[in-house]
N, C-alpha and C. Protein backbone atom coordinates (compact mmCIF):
# COMPACT_ATOMS: atom_id res chain seq x y z
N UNK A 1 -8.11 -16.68 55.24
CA UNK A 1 -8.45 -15.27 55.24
C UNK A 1 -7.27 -14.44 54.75
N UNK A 2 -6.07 -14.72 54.99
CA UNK A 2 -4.91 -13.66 54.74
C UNK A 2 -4.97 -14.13 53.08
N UNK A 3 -5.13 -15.42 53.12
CA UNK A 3 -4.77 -15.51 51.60
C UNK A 3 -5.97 -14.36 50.67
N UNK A 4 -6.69 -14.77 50.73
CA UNK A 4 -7.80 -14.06 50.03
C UNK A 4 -7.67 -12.09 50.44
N UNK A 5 -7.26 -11.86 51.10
CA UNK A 5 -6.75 -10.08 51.82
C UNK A 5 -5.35 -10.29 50.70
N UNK A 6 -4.58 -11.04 50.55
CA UNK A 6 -3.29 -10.78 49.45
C UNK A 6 -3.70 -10.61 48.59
N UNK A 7 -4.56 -11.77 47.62
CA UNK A 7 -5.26 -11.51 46.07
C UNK A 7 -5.72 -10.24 46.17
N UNK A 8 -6.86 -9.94 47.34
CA UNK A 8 -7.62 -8.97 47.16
C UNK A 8 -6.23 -7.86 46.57
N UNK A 9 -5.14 -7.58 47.76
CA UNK A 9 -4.62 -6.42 47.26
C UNK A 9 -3.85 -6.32 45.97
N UNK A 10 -4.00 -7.83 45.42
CA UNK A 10 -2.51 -7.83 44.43
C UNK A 10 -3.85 -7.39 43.37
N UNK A 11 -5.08 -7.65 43.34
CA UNK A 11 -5.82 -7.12 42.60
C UNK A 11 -6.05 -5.65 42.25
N UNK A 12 -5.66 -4.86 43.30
CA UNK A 12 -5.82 -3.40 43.69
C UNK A 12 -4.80 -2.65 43.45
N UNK A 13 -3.53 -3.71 43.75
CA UNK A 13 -2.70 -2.76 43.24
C UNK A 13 -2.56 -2.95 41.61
N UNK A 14 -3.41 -3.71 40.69
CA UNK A 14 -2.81 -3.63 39.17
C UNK A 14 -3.86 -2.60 38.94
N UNK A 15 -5.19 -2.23 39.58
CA UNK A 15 -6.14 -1.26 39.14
C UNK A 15 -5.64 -0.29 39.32
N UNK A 16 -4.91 -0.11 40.57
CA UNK A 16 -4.29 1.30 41.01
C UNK A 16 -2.97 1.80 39.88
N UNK A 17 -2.25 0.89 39.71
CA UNK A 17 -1.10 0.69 38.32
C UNK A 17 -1.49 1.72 37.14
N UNK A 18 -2.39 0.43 37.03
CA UNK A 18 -3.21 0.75 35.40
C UNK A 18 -3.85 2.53 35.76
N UNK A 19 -4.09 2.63 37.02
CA UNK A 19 -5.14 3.87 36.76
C UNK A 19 -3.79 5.31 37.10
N UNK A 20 -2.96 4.49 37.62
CA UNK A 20 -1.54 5.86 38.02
C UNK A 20 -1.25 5.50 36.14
N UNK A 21 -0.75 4.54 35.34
CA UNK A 21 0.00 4.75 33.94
C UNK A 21 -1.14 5.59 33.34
N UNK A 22 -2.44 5.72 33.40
CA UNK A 22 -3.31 6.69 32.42
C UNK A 22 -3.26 7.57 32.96
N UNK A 23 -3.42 8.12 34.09
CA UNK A 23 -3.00 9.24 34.59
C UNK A 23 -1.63 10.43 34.35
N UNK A 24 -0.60 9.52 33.98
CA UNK A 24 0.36 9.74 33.45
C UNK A 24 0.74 9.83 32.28
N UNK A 25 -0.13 9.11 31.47
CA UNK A 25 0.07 9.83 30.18
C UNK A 25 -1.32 10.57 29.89
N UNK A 26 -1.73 11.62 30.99
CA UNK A 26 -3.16 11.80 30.64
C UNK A 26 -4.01 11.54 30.16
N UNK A 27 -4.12 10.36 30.12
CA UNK A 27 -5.27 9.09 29.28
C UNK A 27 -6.72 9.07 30.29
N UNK A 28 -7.71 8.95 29.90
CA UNK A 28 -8.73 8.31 30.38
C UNK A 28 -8.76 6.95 30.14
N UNK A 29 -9.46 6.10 30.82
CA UNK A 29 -9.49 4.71 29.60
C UNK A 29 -10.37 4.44 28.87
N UNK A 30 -11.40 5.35 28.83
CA UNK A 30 -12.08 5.88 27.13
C UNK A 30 -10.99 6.56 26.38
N UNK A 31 -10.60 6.98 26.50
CA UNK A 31 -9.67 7.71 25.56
C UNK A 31 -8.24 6.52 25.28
N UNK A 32 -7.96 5.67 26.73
CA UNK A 32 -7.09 4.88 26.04
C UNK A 32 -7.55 3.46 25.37
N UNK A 33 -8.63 3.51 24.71
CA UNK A 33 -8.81 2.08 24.19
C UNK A 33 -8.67 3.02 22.74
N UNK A 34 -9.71 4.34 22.94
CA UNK A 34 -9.14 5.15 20.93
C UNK A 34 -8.36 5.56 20.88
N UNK A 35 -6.81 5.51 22.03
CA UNK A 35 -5.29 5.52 21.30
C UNK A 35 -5.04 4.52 20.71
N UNK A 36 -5.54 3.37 21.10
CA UNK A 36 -4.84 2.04 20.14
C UNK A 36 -5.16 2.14 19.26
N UNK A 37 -6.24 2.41 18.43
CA UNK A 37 -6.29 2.83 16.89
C UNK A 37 -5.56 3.55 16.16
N UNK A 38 -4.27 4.25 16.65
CA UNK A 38 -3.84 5.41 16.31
C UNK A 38 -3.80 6.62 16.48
N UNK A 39 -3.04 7.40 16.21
CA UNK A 39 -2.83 8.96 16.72
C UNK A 39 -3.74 9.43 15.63
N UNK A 40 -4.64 10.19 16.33
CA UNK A 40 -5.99 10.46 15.01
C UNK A 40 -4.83 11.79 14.38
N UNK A 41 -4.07 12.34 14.68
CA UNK A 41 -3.70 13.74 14.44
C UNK A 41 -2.61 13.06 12.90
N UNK A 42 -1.88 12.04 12.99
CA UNK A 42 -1.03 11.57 12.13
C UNK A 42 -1.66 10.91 11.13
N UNK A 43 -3.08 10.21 11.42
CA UNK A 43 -4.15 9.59 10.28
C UNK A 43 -4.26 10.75 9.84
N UNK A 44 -4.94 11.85 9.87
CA UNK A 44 -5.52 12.97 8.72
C UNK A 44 -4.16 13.60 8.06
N UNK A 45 -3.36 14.20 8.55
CA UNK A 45 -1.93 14.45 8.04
C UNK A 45 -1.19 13.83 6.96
N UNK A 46 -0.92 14.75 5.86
CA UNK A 46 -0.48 13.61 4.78
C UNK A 46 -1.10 14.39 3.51
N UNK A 47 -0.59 13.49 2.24
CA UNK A 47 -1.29 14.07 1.03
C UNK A 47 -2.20 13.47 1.14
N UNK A 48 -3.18 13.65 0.17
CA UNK A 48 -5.17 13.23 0.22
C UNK A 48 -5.28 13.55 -1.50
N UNK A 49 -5.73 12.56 -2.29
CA UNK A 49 -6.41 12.79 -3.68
C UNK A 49 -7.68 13.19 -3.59
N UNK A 50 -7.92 13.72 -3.81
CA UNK A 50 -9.59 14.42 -3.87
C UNK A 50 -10.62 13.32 -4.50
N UNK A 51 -11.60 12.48 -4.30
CA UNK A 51 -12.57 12.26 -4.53
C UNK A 51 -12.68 12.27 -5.86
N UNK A 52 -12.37 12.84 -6.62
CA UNK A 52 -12.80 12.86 -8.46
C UNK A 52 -11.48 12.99 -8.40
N UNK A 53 -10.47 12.69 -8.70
CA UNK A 53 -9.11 12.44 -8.84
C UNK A 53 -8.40 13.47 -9.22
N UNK A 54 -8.84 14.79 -9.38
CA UNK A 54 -8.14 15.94 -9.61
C UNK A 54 -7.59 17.19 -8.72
N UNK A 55 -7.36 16.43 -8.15
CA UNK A 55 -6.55 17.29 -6.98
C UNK A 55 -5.85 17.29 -5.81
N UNK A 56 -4.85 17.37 -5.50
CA UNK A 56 -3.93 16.43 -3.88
C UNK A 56 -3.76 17.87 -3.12
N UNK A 57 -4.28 17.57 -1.57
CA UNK A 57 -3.99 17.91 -1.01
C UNK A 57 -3.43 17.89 0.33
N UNK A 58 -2.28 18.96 1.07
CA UNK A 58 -1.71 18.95 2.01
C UNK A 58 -1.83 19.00 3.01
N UNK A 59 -2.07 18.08 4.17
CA UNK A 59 -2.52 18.12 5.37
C UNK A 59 -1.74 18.33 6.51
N UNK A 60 -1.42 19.18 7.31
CA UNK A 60 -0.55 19.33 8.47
C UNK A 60 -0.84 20.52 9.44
N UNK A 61 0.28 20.58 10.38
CA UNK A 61 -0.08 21.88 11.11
C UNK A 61 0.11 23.15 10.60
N UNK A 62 -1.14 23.64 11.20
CA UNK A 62 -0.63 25.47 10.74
C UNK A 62 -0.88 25.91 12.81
N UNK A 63 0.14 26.55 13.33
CA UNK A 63 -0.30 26.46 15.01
C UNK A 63 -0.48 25.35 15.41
N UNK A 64 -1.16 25.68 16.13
CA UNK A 64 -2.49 24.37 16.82
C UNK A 64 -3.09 23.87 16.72
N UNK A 65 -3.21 24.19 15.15
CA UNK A 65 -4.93 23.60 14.22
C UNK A 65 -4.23 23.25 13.39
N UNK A 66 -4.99 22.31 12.59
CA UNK A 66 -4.37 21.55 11.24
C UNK A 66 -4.86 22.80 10.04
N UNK A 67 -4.72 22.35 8.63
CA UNK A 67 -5.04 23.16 7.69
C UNK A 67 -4.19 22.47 6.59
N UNK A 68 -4.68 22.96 4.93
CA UNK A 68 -4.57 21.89 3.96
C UNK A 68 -4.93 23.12 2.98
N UNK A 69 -3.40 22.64 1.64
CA UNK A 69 -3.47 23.26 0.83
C UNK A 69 -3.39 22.85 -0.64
N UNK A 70 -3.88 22.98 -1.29
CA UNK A 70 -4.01 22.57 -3.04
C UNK A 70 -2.76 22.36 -3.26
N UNK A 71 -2.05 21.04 -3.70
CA UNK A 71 -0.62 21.10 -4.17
C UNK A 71 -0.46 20.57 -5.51
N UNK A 72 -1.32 19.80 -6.09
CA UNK A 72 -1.31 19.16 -6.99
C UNK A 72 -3.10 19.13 -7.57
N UNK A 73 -2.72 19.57 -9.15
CA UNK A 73 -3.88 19.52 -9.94
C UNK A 73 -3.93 19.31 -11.23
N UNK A 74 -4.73 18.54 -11.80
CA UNK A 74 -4.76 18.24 -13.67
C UNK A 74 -5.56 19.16 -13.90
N UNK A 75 -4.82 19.72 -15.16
CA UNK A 75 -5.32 21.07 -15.83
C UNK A 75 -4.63 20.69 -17.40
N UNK A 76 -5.10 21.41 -17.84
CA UNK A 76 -4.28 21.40 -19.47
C UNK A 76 -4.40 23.56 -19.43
N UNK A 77 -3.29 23.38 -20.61
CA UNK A 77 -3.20 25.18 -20.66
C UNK A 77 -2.47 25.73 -19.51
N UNK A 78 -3.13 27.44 -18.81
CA UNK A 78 -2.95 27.70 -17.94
C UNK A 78 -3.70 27.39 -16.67
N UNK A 79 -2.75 27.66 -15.22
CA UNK A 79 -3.25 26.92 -14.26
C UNK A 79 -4.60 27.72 -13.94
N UNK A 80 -5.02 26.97 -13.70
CA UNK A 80 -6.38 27.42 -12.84
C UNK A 80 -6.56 28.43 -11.88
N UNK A 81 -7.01 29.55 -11.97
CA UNK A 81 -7.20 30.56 -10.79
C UNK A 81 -8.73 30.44 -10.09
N UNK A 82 -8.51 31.13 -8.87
CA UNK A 82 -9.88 31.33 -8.03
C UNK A 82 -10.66 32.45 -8.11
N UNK A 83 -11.76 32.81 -7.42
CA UNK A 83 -12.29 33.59 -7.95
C UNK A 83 -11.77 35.05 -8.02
N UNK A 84 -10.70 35.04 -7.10
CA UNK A 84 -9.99 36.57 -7.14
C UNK A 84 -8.92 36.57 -8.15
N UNK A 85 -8.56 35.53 -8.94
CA UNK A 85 -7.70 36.18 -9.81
C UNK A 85 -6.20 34.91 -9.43
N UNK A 86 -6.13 34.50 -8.03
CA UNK A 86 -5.10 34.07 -7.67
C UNK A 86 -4.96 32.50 -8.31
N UNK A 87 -4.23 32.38 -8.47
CA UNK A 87 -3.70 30.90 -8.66
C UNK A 87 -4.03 29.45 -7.81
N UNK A 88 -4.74 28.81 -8.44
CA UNK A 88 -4.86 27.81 -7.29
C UNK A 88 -4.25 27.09 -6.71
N UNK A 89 -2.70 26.64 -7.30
CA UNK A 89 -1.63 26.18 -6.74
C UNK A 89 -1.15 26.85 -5.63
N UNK A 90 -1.04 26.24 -4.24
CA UNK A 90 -0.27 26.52 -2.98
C UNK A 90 -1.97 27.50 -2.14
N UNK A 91 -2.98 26.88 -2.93
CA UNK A 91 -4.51 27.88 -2.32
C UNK A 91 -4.68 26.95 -1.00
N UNK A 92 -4.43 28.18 0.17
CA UNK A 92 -5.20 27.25 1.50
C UNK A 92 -6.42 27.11 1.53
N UNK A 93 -6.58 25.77 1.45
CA UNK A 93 -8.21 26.01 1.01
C UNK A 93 -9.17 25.17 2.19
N UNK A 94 -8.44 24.62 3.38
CA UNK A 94 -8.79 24.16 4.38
C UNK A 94 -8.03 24.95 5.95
N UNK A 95 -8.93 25.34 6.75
CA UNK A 95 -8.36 26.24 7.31
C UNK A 95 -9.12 25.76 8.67
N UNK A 96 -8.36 26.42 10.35
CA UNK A 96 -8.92 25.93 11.39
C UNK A 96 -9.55 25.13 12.01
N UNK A 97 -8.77 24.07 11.83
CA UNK A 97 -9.19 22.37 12.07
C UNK A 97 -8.92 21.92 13.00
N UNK A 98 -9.66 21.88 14.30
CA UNK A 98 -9.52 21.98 15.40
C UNK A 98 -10.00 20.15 16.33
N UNK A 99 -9.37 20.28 17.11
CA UNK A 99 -9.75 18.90 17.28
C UNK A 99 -11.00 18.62 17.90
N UNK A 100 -11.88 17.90 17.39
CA UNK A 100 -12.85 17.52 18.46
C UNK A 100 -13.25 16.41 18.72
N UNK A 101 -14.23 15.35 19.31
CA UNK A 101 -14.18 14.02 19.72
C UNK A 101 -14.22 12.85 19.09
N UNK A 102 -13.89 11.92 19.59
CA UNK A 102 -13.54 10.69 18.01
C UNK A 102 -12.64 10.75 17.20
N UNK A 103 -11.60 11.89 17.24
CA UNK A 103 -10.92 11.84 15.84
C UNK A 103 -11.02 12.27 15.15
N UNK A 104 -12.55 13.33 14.67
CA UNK A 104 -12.83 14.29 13.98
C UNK A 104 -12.39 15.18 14.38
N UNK A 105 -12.23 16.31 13.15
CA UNK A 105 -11.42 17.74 13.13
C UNK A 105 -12.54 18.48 12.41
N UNK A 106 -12.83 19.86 13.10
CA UNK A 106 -13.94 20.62 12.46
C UNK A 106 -12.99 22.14 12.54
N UNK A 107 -13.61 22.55 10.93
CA UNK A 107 -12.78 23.67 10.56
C UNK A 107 -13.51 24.29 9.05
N UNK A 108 -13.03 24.23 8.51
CA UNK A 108 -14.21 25.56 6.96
C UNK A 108 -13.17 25.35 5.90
N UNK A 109 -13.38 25.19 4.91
CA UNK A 109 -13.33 24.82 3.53
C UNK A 109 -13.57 25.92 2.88
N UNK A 110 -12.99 25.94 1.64
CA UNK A 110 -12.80 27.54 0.93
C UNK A 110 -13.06 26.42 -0.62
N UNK A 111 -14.29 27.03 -1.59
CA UNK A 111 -14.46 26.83 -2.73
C UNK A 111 -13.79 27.70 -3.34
N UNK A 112 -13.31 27.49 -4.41
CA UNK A 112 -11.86 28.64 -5.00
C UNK A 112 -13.06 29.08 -5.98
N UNK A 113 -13.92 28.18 -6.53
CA UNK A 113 -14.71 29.05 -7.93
C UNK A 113 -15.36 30.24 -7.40
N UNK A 114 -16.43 29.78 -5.94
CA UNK A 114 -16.81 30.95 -5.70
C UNK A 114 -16.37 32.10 -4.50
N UNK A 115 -15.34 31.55 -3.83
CA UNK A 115 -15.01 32.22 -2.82
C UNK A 115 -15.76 32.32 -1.35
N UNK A 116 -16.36 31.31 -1.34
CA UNK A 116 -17.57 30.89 -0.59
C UNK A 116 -16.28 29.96 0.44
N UNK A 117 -17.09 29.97 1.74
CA UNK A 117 -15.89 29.42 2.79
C UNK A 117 -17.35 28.20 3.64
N UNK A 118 -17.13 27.39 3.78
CA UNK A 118 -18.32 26.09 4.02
C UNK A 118 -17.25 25.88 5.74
N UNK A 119 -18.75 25.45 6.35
CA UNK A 119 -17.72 24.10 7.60
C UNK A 119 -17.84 23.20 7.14
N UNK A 120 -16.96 22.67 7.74
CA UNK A 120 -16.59 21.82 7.14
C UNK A 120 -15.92 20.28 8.26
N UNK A 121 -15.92 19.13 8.12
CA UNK A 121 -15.66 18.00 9.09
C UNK A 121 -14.05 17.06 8.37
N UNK A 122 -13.23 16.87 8.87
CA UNK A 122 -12.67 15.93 8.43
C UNK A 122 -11.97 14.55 9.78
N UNK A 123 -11.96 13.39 9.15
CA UNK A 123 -11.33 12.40 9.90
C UNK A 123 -11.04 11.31 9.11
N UNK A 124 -10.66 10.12 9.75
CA UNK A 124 -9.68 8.93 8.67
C UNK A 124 -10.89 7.64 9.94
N UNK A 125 -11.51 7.40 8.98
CA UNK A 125 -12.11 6.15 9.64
C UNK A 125 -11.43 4.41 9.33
N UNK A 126 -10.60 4.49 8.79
CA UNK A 126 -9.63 3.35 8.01
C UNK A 126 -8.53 4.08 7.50
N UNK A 127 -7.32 2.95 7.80
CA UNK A 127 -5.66 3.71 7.39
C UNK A 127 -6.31 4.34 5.52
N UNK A 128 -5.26 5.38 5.79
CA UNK A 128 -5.03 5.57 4.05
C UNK A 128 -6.74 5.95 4.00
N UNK A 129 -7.56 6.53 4.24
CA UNK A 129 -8.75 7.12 4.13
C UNK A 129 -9.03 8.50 4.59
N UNK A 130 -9.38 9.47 4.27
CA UNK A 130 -9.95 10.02 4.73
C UNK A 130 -11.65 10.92 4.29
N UNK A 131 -12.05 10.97 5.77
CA UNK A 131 -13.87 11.52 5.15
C UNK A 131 -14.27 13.00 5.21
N UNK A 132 -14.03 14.19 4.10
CA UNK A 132 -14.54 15.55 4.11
C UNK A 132 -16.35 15.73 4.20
N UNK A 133 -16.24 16.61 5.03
CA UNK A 133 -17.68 16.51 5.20
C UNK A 133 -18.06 17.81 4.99
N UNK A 134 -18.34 18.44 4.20
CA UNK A 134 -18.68 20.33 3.84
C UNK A 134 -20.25 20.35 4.42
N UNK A 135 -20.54 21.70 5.17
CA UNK A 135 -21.96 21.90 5.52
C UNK A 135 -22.44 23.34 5.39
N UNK A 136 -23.39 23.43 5.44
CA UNK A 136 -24.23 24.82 5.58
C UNK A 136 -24.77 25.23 7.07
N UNK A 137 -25.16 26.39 7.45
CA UNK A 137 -25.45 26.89 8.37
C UNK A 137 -24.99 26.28 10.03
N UNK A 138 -24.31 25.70 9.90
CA UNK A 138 -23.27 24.57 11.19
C UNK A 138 -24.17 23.70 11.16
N UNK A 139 -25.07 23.39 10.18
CA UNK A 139 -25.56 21.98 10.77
C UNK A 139 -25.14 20.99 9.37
N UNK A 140 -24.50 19.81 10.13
CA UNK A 140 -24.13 18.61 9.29
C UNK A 140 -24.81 17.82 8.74
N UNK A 141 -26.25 17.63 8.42
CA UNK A 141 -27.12 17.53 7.72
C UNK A 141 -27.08 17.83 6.45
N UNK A 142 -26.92 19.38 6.07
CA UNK A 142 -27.03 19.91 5.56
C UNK A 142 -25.39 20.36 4.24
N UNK A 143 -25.17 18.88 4.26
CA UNK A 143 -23.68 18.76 3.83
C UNK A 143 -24.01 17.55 2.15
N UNK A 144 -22.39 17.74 2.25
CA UNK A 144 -22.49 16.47 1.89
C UNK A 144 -20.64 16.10 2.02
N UNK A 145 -20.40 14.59 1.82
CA UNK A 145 -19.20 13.91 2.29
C UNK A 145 -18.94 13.48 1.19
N UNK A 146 -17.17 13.53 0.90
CA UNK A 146 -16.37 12.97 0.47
C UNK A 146 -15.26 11.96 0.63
N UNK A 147 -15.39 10.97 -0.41
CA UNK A 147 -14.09 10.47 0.58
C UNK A 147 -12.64 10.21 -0.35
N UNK A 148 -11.85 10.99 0.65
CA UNK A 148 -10.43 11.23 -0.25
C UNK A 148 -9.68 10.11 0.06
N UNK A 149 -8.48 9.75 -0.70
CA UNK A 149 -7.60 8.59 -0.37
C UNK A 149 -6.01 9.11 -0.19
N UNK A 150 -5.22 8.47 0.49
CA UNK A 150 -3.96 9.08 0.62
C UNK A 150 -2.91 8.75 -0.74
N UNK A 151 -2.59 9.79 -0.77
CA UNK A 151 -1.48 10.17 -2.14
C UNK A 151 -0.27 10.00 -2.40
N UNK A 152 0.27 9.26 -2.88
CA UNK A 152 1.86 8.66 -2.82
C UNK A 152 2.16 8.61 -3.97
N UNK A 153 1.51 9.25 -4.59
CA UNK A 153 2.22 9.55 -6.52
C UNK A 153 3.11 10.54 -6.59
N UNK A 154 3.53 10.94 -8.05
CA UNK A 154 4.35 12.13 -7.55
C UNK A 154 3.46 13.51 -8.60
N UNK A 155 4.39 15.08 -8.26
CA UNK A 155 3.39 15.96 -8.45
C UNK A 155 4.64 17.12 -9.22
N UNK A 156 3.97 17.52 -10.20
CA UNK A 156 5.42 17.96 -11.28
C UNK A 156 5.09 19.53 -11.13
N UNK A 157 5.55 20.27 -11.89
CA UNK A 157 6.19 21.97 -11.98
C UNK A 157 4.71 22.39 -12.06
N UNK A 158 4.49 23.59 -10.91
CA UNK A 158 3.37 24.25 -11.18
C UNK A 158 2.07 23.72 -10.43
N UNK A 159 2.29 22.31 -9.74
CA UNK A 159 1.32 21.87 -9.13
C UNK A 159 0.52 20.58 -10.29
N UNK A 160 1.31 20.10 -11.14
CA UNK A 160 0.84 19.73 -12.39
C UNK A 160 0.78 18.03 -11.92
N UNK A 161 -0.30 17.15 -11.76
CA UNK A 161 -0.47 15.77 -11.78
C UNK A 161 -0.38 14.87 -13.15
N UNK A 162 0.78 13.90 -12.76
CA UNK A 162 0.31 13.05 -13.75
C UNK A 162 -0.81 13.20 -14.41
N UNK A 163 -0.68 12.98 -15.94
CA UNK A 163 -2.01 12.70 -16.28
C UNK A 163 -2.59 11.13 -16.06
């Protein structure tokens, strides 16, 4: 009997362990089996090639929220402006990206042609990936998804990409 009252507690105390270390790093242990995948905040962060290969963009904090700006684009001539006139180089064109569950970040997207601002979804479901998801009226249905890849080329005067 004592033996089996020891296991019992040596059992109790690794649950109790395990449940004081998540506690301590404010973990759930839903939440700590999707830390081992990675810090979702450092997967989306980073340069991103756009989907049709013309365009890199910047992913990091702005505050508390992430946000992402046009840094790199193939153009010939002069650079490309938006619909107000401005330049599209250094255009925030991803804005209030807020965290929400899984790893996804929801926040609004800015089309530079028309000045039109979309919600918009982003997350990294595989290293070096990430998935834009633009929508209409907040419902995600009503979208459609891209998927960008991370950018490690380099990016010349003016916002100008390799050709």
């Amino acid at each position: 009997m004592l033996e089996f009252a020891s296991r019992r507690s040596k059992g109790l105390c690794h649950i109790f362990l395990a449940m004081l270390f998540m506690a301590g790093c404010g973990l759930t242990p839903r939440s700590a089996c999707a830390q081992t995948r990675g810090n979702p905040v450092l997967d989306v962060e980073g340069y991103w090639l756009a989907q049709d290969h013309d365009g890199v963009f910047l992913i990091g904090h702005c505050g508390g929220e992430l946000c992402g700006k046009l840094v790199g684009m193939q153009y010939e001539g002069e650079m490309p402006k938006d619909v107000n006139g401005r330049p599209q180089c250094g255009l925030m064109m991803l804005t209030g990206f807020r965290a929400e569950e899984h790893g996804h970040w929801g926040g609004h997207i800015l089309d530079p042609q028309t000045g039109k601002v979309y919600d918009s979804k982003i997350w990294s479901p595989q290293p070096d990936v990430l998935k834009l998801r633009g929508y209409i009226l907040g419902i995600t249905l009503f979208g459609e998804t891209q998927t960008w890849t991370r950018y490690r080329g380099t990016i010349g005067e003016a916002c100008k990409m390799p050709a």
